[in-house]
C-alpha atoms as a PDB file:
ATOM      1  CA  UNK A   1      21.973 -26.360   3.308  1.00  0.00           C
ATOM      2  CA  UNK A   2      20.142 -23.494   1.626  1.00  0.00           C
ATOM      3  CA  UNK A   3      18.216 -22.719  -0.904  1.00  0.00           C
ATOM      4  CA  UNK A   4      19.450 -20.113  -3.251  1.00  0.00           C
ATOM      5  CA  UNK A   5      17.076 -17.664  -4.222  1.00  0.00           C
ATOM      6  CA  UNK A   6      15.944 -18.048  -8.250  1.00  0.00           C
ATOM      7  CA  UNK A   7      17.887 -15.832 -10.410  1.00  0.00           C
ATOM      8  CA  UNK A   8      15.736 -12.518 -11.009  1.00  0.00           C
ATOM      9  CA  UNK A   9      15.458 -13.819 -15.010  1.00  0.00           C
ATOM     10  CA  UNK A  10      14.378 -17.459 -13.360  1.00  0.00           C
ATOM     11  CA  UNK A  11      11.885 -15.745 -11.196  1.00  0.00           C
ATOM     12  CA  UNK A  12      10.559 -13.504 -14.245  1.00  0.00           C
ATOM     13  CA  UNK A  13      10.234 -16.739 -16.414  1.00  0.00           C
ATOM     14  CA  UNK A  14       8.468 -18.608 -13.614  1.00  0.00           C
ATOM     15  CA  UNK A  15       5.707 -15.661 -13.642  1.00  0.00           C
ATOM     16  CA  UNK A  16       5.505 -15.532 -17.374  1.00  0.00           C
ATOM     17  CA  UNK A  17       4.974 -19.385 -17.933  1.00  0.00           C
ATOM     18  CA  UNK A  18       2.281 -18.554 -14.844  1.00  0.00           C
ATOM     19  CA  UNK A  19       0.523 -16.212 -16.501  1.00  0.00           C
ATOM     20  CA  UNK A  20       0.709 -17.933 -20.065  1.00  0.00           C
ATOM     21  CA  UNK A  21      -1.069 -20.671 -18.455  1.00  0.00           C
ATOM     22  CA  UNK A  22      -3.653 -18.479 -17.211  1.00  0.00           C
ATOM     23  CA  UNK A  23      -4.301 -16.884 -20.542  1.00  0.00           C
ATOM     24  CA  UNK A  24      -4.168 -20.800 -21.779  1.00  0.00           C
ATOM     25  CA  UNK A  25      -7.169 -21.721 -19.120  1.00  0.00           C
ATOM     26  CA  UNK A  26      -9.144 -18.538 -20.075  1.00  0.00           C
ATOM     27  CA  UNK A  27      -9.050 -19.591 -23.864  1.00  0.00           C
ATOM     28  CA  UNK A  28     -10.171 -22.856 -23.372  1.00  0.00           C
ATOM     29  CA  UNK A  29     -12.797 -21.732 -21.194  1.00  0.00           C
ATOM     30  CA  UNK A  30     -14.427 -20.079 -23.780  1.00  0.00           C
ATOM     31  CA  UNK A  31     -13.507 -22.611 -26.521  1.00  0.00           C
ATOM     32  CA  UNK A  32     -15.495 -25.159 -24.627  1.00  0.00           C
ATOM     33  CA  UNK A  33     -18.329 -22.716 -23.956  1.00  0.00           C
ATOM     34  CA  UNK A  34     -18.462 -22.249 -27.790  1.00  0.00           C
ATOM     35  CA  UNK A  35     -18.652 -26.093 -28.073  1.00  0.00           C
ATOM     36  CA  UNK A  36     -21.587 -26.300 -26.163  1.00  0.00           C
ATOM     37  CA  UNK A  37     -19.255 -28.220 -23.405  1.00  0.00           C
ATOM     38  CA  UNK A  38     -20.896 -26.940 -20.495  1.00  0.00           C
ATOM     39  CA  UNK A  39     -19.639 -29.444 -18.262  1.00  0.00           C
ATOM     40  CA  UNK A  40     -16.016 -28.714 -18.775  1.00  0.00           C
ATOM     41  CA  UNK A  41     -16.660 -26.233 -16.388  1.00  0.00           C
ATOM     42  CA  UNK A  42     -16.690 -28.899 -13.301  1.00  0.00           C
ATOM     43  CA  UNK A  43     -12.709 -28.924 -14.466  1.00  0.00           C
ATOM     44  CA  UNK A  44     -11.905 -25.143 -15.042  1.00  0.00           C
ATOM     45  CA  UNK A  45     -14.108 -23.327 -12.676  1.00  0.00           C
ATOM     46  CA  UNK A  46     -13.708 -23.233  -8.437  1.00  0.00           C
ATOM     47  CA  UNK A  47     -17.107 -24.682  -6.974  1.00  0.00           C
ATOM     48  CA  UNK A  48     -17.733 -21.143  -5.210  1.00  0.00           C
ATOM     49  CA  UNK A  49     -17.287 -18.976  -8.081  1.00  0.00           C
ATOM     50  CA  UNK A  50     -17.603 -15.713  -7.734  1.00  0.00           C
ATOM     51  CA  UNK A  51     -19.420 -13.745 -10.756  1.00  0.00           C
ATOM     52  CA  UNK A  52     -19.250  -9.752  -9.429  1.00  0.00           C
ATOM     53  CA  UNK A  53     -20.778  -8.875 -13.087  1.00  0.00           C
ATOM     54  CA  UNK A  54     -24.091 -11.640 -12.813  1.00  0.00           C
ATOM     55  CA  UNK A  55     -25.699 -12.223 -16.422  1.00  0.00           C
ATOM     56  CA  UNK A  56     -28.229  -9.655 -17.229  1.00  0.00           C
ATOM     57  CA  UNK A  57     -31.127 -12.766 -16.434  1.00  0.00           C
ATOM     58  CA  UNK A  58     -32.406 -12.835 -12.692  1.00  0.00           C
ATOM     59  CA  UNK A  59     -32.559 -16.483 -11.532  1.00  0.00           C
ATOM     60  CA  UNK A  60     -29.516 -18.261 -11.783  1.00  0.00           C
ATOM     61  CA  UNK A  61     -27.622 -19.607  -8.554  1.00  0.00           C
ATOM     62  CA  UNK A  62     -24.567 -18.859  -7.060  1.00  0.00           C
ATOM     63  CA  UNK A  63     -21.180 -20.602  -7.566  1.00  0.00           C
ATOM     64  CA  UNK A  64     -19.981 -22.996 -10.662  1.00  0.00           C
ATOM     65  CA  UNK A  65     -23.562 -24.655 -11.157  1.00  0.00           C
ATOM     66  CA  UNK A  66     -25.482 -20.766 -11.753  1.00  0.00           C
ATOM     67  CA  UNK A  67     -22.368 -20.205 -14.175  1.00  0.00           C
ATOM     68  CA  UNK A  68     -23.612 -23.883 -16.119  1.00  0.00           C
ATOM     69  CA  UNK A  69     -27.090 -22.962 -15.698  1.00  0.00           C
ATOM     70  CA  UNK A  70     -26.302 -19.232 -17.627  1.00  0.00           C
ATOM     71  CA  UNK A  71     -24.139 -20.998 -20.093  1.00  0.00           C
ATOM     72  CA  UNK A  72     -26.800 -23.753 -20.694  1.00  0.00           C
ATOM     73  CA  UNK A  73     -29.185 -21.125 -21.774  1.00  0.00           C
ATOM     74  CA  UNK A  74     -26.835 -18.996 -23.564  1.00  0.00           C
ATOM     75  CA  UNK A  75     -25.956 -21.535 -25.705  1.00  0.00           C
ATOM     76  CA  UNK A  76     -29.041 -22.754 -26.256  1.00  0.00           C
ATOM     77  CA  UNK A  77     -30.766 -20.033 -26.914  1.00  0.00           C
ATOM     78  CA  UNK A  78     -27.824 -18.037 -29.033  1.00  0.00           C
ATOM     79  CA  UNK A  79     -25.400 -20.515 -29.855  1.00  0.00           C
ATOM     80  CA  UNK A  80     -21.933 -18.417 -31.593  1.00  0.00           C
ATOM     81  CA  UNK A  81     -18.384 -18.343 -30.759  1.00  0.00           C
ATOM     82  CA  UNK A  82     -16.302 -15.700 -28.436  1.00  0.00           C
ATOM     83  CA  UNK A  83     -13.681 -14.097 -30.705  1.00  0.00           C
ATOM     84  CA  UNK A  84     -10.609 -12.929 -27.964  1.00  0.00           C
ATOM     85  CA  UNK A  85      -9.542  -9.632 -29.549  1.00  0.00           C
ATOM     86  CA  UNK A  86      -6.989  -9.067 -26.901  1.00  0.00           C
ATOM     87  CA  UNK A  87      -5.593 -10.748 -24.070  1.00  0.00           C
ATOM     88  CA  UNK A  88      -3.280  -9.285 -21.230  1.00  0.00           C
ATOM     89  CA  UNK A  89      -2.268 -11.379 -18.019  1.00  0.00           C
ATOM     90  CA  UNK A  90      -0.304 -10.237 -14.955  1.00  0.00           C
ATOM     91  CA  UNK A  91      -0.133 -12.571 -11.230  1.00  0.00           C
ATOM     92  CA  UNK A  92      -3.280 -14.269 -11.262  1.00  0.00           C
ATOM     93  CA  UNK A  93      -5.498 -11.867 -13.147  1.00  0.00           C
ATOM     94  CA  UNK A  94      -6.342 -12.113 -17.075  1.00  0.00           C
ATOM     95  CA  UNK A  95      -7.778  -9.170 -19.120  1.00  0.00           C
ATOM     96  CA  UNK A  96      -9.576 -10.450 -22.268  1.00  0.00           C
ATOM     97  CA  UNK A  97     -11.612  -8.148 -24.354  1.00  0.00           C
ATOM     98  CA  UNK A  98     -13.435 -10.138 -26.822  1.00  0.00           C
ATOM     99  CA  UNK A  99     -16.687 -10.403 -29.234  1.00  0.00           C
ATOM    100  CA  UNK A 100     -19.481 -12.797 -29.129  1.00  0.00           C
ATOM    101  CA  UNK A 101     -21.378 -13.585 -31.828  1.00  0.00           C
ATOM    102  CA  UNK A 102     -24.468 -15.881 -32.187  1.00  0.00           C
ATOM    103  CA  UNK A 103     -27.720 -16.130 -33.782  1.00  0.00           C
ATOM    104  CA  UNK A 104     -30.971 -15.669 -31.701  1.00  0.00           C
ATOM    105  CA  UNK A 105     -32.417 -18.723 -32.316  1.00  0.00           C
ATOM    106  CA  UNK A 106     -34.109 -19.527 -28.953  1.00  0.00           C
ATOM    107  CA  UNK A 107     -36.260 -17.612 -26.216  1.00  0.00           C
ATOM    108  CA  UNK A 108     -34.206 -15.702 -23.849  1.00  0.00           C
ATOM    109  CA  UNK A 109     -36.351 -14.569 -20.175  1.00  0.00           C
ATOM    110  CA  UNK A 110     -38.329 -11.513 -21.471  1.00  0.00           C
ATOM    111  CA  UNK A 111     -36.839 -11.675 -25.116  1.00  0.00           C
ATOM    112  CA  UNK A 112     -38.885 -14.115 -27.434  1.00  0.00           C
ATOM    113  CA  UNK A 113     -36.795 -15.610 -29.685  1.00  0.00           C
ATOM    114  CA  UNK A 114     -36.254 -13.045 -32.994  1.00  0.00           C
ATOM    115  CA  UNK A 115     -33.361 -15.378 -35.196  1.00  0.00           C
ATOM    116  CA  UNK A 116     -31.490 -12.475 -35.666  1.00  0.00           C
ATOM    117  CA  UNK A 117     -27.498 -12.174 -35.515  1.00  0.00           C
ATOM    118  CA  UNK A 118     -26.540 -10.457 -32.653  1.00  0.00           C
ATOM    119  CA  UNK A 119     -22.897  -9.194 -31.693  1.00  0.00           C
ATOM    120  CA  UNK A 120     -21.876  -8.096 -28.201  1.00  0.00           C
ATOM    121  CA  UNK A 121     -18.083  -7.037 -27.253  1.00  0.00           C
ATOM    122  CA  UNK A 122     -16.639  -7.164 -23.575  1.00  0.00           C
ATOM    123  CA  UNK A 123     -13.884  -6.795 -21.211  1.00  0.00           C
ATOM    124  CA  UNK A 124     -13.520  -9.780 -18.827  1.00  0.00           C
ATOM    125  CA  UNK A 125     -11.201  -9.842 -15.897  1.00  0.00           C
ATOM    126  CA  UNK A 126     -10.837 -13.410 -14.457  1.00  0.00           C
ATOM    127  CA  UNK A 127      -8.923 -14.182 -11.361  1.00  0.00           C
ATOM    128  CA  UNK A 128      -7.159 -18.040 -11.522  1.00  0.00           C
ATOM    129  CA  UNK A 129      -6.989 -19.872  -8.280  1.00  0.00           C
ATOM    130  CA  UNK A 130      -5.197 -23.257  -8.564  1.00  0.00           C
ATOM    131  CA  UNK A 131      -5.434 -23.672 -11.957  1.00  0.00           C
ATOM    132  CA  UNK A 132      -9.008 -22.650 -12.271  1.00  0.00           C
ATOM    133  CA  UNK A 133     -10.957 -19.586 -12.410  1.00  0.00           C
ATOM    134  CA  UNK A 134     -11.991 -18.148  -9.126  1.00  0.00           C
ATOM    135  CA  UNK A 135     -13.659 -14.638  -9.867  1.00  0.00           C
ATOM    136  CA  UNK A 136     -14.573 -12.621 -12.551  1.00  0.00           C
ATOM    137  CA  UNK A 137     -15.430  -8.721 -13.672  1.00  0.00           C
ATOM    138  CA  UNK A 138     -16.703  -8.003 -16.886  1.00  0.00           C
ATOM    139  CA  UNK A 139     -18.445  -4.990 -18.495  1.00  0.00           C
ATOM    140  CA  UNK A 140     -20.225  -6.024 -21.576  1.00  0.00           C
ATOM    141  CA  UNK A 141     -22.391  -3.867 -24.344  1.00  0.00           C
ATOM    142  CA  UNK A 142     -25.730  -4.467 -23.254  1.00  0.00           C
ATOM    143  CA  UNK A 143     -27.253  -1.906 -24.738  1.00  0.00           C
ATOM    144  CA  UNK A 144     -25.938  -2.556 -28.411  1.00  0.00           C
ATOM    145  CA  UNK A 145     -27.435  -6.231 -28.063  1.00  0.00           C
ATOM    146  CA  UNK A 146     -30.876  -5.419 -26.158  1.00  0.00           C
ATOM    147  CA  UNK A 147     -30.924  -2.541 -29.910  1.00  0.00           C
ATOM    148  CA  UNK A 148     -29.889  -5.711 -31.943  1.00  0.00           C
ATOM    149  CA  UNK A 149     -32.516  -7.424 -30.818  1.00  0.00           C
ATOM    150  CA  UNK A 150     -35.192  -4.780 -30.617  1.00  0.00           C
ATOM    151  CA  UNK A 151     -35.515  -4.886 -26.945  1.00  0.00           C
ATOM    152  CA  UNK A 152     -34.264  -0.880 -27.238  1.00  0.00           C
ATOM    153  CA  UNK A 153     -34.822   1.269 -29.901  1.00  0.00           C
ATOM    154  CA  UNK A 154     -31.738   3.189 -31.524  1.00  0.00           C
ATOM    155  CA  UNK A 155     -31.034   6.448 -31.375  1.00  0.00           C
ATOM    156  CA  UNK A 156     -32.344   7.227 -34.381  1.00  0.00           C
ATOM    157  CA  UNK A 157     -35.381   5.274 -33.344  1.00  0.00           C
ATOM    158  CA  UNK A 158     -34.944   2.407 -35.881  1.00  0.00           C
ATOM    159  CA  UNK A 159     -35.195  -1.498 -35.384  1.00  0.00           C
ATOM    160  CA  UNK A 160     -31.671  -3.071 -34.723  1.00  0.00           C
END
């Protein structure tokens, strides 16, 4: 006996509930970031994860446990929230552009701490392997955050 190929509508559905889970993993990823539940990550991240956009901080190691260890400081040292503004999925790829928010209340490597709010947006492209996120891509707004925190002077030449 065979199998009869899924209708094309039963083959779009299968790829939309697909990528609404995706979406779905990418939220809580950052919901449990925002928490300060670092690691949740053992659960929603591959071991060898692949970061091809590295936090701006030399030192951290590769894989899952250099994402906990950049996380861990993050949030300790500018604990906030991750607003998603946007979020588009397609196959195993989800496009979030979103805004993080914190206050400055700890030293970052180079920064000393300055307790000032501090906003950053970004696009992040993840890649979900088996339910958990493989890879990801992100540009982020660097520069706005190092002026926010008077790492980099403004254009006009003012304090951020």
């Amino acid at each position: 006996m065979c199998a009869v190929p899924a209708s094309p509508s039963e083959r779009d559905e299968r790829f939309r509930v697909s990528t609404e889970e995706n979406k779905k993993l990418v939220r809580r990823f950052y919901q449990e970031i925002d928490a300060g539940n670092i690691d949740a990550l053992d659960e929603l991240v591959v071991e060898d994860y692949q970061d091809h956009s590295p936090p701006p901080f030399p030192g951290f190691g590769p894989g899952r446990e250099g994402l906990k260890e950049a996380f861990r400081l993050f949030w300790e040292s500018t604990p906030g929230t991750h607003t998603i503004e946007d979020q588009i999925a397609e196959g195993d790829k989800v496009v979030t552009r979103l805004t993080a928010r914190g206050v400055h209340e700890g030293d970052l490597p180079g920064i000393p701490r300055t307790g000032k709010q501090m906003e950053m947006t970004a696009v992040v492209i993840h890649r979900i392997e088996n339910g958990r996120l493989a890879e990801k891509w992100s540009e982020r707004d660097l520069l706005r955050l190092l002026q926010e925190l008077d790492v980099v002077p403004t254009p006009d030449g003012a304090a951020g």
